[in-house]
Protein backbone atom coordinates (compact mmCIF):
# COMPACT_ATOMS: atom_id res chain seq x y z
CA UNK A 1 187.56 133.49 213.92
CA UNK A 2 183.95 132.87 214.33
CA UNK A 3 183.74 131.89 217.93
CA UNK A 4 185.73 133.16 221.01
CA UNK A 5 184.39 130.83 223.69
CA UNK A 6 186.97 128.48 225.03
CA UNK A 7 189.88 131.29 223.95
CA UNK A 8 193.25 130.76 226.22
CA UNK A 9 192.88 134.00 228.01
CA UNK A 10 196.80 133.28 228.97
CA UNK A 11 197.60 133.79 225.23
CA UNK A 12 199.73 136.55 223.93
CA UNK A 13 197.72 139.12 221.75
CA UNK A 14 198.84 141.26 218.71
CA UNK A 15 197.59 143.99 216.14
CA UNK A 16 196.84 142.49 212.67
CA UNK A 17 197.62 144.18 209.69
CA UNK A 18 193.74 144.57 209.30
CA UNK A 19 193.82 145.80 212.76
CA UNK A 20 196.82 148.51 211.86
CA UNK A 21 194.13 150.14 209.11
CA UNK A 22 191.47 150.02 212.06
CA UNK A 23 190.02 153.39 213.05
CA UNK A 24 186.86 153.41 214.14
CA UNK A 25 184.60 157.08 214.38
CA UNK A 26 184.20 158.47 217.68
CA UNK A 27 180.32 157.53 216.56
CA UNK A 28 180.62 154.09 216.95
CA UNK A 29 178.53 152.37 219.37
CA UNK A 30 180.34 151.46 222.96
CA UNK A 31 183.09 153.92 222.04
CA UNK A 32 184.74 151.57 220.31
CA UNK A 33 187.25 154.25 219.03
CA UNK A 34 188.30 154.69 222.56
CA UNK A 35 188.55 151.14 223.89
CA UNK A 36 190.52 150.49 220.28
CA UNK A 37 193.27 153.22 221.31
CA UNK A 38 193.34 151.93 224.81
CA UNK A 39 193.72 148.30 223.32
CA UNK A 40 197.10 149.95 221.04
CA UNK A 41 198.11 151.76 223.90
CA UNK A 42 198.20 148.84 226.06
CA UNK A 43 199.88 146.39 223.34
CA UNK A 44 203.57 148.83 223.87
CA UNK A 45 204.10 145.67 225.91
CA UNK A 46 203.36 142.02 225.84
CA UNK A 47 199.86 141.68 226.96
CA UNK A 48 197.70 138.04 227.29
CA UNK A 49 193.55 138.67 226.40
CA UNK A 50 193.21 138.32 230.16
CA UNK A 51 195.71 141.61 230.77
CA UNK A 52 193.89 143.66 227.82
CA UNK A 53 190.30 142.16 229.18
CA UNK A 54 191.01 143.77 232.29
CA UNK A 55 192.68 147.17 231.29
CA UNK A 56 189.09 147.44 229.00
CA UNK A 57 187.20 146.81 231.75
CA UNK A 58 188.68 148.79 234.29
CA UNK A 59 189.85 152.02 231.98
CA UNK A 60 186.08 151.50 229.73
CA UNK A 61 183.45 148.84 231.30
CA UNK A 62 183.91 147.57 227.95
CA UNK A 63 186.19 144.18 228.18
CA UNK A 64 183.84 142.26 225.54
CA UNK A 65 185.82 144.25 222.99
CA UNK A 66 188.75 142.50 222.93
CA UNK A 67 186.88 139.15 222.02
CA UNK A 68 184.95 141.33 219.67
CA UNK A 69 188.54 142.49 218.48
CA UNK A 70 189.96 139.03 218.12
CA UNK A 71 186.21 137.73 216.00
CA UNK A 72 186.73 140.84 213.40
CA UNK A 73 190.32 139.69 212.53
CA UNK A 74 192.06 143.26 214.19
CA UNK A 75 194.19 141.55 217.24
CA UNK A 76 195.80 137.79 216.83
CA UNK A 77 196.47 135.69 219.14
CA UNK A 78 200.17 134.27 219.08
């Protein structure tokens, strides 16, 4: 997915299979190893973008992630 803008936040989000063989270094800039488990974590349950947007932001200050997450091919929306 190129773009994000415009994405149903109401939509239902899963892991790829790229997104399974994800693991980012604790190096990586944001913390993006921590927001990712967070993400997993939070996906034990149904979660929308809007639900894991706000668990990022409010567990990370990093909700842009998810989008970011969605662009690189590692969640899906369903």
């Amino acid at each position: 997915m190129a773009s994000t803008k415009g994405l149903d936040v109401n939509a239902s989000v899963k892991v790829t299979k790229s997104g399974a063989k994800y693991n980012p270094s604790d190096k990586t800039a944001q913390g993006n190893g921590a927001t990712w488990s967070t993400i997993k974590s939070a996906l034990a349950k149904p979660q929308t973008v809007k639900q894991l947007q706000a668990v990022c932001k409010e567990q990370h200050n990093h909700a842009p992630f998810v989008g970011y997450c969605i662009r690189r091919g590692w969640l899906e929306i369903r």
